[in-house]
PDB file of N, CA and C in Angstrom:
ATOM      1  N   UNK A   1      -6.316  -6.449 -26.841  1.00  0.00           N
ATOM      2  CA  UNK A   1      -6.497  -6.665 -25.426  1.00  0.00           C
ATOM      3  C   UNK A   1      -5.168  -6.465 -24.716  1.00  0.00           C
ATOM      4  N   UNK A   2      -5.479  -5.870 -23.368  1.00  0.00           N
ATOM      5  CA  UNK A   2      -4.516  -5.571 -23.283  1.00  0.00           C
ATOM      6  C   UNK A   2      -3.883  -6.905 -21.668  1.00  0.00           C
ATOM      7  N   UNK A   3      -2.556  -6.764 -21.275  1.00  0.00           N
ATOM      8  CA  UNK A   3      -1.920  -8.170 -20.469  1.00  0.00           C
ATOM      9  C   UNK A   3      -2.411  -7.014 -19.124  1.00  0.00           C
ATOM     10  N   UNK A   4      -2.086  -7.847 -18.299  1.00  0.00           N
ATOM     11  CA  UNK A   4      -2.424  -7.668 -16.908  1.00  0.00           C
ATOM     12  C   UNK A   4      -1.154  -6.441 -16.596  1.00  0.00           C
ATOM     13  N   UNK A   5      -1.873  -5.506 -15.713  1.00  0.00           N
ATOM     14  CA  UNK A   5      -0.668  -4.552 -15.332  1.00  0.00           C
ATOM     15  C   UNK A   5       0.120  -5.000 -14.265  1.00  0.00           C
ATOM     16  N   UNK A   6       1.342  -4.328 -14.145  1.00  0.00           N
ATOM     17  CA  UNK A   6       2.099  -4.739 -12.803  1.00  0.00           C
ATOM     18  C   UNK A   6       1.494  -5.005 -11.211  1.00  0.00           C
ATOM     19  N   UNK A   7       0.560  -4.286 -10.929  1.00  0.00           N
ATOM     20  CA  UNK A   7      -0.095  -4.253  -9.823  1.00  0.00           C
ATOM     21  C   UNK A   7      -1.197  -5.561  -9.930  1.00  0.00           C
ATOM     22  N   UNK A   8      -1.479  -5.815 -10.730  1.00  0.00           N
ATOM     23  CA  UNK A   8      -2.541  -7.199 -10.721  1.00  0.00           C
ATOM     24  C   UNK A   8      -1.867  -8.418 -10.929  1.00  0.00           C
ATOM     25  N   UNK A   9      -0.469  -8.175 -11.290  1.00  0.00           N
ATOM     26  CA  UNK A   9       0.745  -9.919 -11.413  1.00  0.00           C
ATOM     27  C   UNK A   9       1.097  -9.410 -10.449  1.00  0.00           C
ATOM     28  N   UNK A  10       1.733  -8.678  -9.887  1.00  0.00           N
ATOM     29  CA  UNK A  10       2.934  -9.069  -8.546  1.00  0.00           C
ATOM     30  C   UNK A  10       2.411  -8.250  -7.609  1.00  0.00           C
ATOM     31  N   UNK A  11       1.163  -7.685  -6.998  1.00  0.00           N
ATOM     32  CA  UNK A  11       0.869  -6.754  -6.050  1.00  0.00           C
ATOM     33  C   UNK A  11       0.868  -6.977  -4.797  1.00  0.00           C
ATOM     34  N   UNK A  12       1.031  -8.337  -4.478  1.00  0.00           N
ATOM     35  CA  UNK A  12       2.014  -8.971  -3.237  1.00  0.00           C
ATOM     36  C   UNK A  12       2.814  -8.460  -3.059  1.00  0.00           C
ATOM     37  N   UNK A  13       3.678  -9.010  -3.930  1.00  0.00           N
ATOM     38  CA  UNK A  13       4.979  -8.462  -3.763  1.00  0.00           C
ATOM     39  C   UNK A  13       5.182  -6.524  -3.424  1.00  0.00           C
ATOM     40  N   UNK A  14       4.796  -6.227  -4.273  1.00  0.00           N
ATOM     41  CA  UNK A  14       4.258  -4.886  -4.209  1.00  0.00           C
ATOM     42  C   UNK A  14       4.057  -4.157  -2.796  1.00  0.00           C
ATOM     43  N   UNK A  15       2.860  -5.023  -2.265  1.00  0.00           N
ATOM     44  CA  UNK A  15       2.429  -4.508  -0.874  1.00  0.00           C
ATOM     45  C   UNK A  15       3.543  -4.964   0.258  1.00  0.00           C
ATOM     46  N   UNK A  16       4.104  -5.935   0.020  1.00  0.00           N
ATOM     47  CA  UNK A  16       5.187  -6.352   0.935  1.00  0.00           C
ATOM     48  C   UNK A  16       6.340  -5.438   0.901  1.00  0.00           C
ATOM     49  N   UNK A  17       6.980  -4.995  -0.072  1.00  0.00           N
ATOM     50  CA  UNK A  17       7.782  -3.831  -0.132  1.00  0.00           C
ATOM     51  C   UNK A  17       7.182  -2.609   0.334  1.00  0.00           C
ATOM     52  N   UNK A  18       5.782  -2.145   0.328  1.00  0.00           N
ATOM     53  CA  UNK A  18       5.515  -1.441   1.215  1.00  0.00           C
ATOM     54  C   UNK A  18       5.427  -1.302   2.449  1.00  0.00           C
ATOM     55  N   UNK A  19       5.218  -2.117   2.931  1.00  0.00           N
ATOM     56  CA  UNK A  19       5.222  -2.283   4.404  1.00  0.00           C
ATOM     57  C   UNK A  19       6.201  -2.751   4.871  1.00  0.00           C
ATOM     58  N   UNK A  20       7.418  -2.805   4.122  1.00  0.00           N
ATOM     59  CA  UNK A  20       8.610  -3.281   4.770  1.00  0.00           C
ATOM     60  C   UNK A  20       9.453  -1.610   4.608  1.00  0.00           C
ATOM     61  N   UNK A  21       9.051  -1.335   3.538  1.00  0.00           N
ATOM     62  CA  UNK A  21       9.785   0.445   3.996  1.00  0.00           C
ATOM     63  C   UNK A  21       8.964   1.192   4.890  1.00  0.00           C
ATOM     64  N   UNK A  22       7.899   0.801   5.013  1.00  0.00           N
ATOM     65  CA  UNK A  22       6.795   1.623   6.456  1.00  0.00           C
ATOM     66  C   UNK A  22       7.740   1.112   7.756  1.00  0.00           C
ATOM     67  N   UNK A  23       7.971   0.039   7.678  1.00  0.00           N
ATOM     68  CA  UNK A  23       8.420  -0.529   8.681  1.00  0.00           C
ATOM     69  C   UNK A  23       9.893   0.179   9.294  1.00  0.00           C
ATOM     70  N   UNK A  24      10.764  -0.226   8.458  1.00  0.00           N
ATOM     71  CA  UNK A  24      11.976   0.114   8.586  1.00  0.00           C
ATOM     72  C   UNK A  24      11.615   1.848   9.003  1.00  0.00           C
ATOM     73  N   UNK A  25      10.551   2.641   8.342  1.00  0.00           N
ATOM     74  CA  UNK A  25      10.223   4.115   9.258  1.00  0.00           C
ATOM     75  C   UNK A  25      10.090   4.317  10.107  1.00  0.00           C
ATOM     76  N   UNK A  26       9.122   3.474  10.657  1.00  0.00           N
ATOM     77  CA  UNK A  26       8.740   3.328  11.933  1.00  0.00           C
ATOM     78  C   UNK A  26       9.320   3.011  13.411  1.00  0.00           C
ATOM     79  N   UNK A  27      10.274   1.804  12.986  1.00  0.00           N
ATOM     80  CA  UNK A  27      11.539   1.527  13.487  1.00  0.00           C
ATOM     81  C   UNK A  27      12.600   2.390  13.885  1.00  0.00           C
ATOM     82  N   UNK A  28      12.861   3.504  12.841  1.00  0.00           N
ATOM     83  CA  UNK A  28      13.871   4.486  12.890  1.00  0.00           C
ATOM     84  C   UNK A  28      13.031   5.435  13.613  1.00  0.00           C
ATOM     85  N   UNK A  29      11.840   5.820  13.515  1.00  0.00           N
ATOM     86  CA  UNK A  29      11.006   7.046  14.259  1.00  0.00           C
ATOM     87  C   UNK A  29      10.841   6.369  15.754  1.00  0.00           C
ATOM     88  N   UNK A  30      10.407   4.957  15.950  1.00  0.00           N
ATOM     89  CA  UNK A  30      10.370   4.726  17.356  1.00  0.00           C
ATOM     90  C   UNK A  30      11.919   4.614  18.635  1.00  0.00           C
ATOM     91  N   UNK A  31      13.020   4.094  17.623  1.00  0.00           N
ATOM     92  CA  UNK A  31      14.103   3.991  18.372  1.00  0.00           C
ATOM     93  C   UNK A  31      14.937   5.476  18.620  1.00  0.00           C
ATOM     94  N   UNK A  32      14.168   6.783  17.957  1.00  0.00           N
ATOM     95  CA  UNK A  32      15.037   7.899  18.286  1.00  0.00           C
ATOM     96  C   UNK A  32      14.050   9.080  18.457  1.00  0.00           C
ATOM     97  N   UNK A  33      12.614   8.851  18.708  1.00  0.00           N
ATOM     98  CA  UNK A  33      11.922   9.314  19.659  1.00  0.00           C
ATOM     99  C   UNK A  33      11.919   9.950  20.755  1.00  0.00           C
ATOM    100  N   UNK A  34      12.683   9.374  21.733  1.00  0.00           N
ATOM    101  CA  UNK A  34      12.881   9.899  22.751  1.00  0.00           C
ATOM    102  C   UNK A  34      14.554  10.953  22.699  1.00  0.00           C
ATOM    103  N   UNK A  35      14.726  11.273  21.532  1.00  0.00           N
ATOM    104  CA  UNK A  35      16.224  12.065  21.585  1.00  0.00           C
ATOM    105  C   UNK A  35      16.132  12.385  20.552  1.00  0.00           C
ATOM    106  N   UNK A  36      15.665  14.186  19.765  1.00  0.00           N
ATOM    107  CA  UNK A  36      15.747  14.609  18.610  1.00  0.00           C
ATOM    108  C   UNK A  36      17.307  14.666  18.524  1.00  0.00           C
ATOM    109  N   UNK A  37      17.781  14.462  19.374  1.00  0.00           N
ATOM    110  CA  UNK A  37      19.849  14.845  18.810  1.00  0.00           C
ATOM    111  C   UNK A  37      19.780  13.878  18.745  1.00  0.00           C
ATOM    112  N   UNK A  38      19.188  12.343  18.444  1.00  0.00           N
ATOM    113  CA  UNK A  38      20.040  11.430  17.471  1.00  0.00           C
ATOM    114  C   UNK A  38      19.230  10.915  16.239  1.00  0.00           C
ATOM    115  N   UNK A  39      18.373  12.136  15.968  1.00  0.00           N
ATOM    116  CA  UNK A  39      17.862  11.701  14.707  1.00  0.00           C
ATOM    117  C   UNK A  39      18.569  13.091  14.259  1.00  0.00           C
ATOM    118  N   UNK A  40      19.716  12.386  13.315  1.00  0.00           N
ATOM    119  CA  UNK A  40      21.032  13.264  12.543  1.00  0.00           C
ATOM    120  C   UNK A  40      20.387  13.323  11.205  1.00  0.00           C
ATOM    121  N   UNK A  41      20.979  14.207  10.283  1.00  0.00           N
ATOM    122  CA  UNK A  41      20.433  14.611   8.824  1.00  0.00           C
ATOM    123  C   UNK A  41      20.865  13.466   8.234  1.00  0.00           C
ATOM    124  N   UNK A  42      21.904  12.801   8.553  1.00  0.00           N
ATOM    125  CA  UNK A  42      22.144  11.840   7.485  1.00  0.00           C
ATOM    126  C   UNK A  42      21.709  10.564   7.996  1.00  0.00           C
ATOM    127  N   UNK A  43      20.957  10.578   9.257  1.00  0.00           N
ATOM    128  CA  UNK A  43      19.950   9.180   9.330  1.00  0.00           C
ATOM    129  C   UNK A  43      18.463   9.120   8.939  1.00  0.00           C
ATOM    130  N   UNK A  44      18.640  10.757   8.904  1.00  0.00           N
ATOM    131  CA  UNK A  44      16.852  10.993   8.899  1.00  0.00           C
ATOM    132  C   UNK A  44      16.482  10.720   7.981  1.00  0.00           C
ATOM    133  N   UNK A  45      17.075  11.068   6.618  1.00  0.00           N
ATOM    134  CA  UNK A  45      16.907  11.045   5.331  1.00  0.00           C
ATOM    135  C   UNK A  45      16.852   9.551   4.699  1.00  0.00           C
ATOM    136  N   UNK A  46      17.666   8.644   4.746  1.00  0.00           N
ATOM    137  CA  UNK A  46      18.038   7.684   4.259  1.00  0.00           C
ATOM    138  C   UNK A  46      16.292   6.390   5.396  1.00  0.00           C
ATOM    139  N   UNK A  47      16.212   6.884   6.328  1.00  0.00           N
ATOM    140  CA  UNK A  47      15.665   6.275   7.288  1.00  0.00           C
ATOM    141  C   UNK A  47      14.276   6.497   7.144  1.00  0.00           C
ATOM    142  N   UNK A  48      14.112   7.456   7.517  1.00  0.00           N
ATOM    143  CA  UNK A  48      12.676   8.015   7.404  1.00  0.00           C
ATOM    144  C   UNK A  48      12.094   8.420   6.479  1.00  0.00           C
ATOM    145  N   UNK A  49      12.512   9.512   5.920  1.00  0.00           N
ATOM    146  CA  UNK A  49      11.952  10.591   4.507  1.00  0.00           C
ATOM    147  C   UNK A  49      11.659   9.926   3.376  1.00  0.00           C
ATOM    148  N   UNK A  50      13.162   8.814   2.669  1.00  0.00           N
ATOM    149  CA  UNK A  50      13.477   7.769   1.747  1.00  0.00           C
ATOM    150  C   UNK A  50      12.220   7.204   1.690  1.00  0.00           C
ATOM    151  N   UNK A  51      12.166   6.333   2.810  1.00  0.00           N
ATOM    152  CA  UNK A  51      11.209   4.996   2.716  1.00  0.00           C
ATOM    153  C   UNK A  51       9.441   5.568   2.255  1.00  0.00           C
ATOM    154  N   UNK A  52       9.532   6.277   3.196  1.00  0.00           N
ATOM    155  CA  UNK A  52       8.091   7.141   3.385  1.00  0.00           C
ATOM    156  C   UNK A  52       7.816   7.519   1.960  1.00  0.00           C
ATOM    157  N   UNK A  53       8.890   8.515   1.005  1.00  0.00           N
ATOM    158  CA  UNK A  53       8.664   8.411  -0.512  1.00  0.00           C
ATOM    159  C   UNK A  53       8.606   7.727  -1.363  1.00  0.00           C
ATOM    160  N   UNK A  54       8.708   6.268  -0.923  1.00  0.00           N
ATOM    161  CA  UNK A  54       9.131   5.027  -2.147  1.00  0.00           C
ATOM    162  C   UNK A  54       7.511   4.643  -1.978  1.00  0.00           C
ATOM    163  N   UNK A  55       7.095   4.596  -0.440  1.00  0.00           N
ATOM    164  CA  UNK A  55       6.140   3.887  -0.258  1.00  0.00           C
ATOM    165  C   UNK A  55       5.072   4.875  -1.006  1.00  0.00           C
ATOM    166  N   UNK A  56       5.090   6.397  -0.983  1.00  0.00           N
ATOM    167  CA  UNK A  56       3.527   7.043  -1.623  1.00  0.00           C
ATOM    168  C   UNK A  56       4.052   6.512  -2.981  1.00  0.00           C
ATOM    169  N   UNK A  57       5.092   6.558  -3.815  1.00  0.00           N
ATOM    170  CA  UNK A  57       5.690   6.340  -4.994  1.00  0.00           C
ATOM    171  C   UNK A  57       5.033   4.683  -5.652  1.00  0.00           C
ATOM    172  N   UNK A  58       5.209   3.723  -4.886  1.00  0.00           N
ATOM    173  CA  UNK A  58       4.591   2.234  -4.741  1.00  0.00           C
ATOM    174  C   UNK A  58       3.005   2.658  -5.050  1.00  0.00           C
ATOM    175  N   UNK A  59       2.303   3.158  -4.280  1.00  0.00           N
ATOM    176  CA  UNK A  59       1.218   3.535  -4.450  1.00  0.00           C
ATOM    177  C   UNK A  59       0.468   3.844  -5.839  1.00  0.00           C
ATOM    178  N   UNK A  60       1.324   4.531  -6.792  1.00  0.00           N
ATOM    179  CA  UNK A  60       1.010   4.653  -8.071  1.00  0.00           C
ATOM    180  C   UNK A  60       1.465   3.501  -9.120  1.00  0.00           C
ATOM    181  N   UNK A  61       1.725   2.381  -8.548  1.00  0.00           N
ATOM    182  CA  UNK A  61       1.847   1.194  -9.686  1.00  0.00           C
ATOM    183  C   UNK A  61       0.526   0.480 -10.721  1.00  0.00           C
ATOM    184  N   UNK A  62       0.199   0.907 -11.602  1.00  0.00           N
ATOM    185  CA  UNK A  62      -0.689   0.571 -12.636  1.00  0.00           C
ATOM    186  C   UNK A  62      -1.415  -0.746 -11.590  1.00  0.00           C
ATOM    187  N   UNK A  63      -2.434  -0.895 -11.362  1.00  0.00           N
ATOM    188  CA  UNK A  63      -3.349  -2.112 -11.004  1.00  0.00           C
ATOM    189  C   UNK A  63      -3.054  -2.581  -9.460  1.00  0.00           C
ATOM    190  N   UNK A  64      -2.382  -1.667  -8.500  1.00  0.00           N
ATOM    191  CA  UNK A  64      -2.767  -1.970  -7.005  1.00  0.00           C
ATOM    192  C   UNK A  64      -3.865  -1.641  -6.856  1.00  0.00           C
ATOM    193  N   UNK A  65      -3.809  -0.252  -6.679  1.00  0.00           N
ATOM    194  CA  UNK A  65      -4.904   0.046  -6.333  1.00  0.00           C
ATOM    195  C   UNK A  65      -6.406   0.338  -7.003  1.00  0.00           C
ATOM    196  N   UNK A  66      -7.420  -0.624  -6.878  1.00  0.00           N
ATOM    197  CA  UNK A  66      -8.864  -0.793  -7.666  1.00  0.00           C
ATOM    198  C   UNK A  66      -9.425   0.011  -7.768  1.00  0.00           C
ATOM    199  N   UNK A  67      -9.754   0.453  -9.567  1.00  0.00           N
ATOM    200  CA  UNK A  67     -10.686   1.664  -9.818  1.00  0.00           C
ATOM    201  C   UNK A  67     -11.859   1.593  -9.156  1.00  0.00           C
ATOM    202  N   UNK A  68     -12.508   2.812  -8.764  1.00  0.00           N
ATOM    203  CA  UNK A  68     -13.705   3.058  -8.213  1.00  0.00           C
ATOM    204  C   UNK A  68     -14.780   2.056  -8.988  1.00  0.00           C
ATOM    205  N   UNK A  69     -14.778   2.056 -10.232  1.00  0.00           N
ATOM    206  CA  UNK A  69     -15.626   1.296 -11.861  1.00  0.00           C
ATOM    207  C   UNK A  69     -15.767  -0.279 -10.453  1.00  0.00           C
ATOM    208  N   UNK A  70     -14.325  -0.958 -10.604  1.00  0.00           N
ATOM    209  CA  UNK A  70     -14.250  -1.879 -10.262  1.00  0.00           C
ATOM    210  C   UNK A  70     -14.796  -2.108  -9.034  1.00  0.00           C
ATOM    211  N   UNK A  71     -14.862  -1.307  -8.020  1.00  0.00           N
ATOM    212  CA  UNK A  71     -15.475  -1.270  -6.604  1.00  0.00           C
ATOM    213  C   UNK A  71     -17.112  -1.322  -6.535  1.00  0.00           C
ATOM    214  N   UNK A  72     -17.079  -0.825  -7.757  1.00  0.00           N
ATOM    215  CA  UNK A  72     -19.038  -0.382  -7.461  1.00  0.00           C
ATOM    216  C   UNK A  72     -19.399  -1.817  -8.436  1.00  0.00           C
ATOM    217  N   UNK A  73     -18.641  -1.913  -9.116  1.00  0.00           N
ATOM    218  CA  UNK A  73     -19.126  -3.323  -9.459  1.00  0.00           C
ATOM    219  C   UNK A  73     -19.330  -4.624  -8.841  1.00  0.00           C
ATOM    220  N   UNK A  74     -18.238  -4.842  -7.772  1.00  0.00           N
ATOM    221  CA  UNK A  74     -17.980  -5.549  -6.816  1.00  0.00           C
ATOM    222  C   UNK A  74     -19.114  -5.623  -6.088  1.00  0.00           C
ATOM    223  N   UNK A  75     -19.191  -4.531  -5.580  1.00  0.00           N
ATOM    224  CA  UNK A  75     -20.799  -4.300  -4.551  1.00  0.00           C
ATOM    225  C   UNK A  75     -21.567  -4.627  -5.106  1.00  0.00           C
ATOM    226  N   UNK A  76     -21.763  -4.270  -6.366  1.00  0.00           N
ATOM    227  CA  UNK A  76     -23.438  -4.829  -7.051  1.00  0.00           C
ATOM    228  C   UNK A  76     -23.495  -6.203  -7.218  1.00  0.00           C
ATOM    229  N   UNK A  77     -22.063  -6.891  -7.188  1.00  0.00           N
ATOM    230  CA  UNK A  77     -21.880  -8.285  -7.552  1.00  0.00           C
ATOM    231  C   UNK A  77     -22.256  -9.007  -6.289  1.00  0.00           C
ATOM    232  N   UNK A  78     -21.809  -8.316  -5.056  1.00  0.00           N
ATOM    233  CA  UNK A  78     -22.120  -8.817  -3.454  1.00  0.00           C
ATOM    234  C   UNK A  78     -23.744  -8.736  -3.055  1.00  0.00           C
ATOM    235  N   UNK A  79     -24.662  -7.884  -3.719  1.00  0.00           N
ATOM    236  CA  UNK A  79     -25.760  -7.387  -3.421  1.00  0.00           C
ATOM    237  C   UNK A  79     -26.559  -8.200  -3.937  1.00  0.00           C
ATOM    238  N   UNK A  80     -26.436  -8.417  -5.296  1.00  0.00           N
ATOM    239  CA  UNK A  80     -26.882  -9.326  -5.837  1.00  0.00           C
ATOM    240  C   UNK A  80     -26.507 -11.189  -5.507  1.00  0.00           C
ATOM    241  N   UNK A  81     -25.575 -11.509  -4.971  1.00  0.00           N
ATOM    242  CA  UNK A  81     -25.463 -12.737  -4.566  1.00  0.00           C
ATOM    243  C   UNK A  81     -26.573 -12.477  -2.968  1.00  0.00           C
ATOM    244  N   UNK A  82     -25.920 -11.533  -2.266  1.00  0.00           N
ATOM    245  CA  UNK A  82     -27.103 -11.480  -0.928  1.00  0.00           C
ATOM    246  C   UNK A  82     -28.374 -11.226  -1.372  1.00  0.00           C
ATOM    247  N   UNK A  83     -28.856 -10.798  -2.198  1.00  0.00           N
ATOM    248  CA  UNK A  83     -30.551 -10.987  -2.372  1.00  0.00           C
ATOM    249  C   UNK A  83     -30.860 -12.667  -2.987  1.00  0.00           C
ATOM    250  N   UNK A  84     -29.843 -12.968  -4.030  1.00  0.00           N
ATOM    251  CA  UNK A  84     -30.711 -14.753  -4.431  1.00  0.00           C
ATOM    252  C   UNK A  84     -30.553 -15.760  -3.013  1.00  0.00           C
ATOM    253  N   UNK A  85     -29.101 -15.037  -2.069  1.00  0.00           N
ATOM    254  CA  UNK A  85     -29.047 -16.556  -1.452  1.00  0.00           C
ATOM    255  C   UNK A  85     -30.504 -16.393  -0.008  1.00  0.00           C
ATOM    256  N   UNK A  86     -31.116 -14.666  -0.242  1.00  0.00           N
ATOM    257  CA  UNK A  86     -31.927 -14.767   1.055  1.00  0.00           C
ATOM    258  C   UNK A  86     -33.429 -15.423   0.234  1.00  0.00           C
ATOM    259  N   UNK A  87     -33.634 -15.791  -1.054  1.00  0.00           N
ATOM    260  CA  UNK A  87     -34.623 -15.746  -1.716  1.00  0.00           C
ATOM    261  C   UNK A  87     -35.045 -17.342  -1.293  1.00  0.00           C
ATOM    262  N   UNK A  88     -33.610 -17.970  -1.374  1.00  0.00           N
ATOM    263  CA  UNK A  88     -33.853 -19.180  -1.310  1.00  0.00           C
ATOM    264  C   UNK A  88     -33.534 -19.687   0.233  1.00  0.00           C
TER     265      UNK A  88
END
């Protein structure tokens, strides 16, 4: 048997580092928006491009994101609780 993957122990954590490098993108894309001359090569990169790759990169951690298997099971598990609780 096998232990729990990284994404099913710490995927908090996980998702919080994602959205904190979305963030910090977003931040850098909204404050230099209005002026392509001060989004410089050596802010763009470190600022924007960086984060944006860590975050699709995050994305592939063993057990964030739920196999399809697991999804359709879920539903049948929801479908089936909504048909006994309308029975009764």
């Amino acid at each position: 048997m096998q232990g729990a993957s990284i994404g099913e122990k710490s995927g908090a954590w996980v998702l919080c580092l994602l959205v904190t490098l979305l963030l910090i993108r977003e931040v850098y894309l909204t404050a230099t928006i209005g002026s392509i001359s001060r989004q410089k090569e050596a802010s763009w990169y470190p600022l924007a491009a960086l984060p944006e790759l860590l975050a699709v990169g995050l994305f592939a951690v063993p057990g964030l994101v739920p196999q399809k298997r697991d999804l359709v099971a879920r539903a049948h598990e929801r479908e089936k609780d909504t048909e006994t609780t309308e029975m009764v």
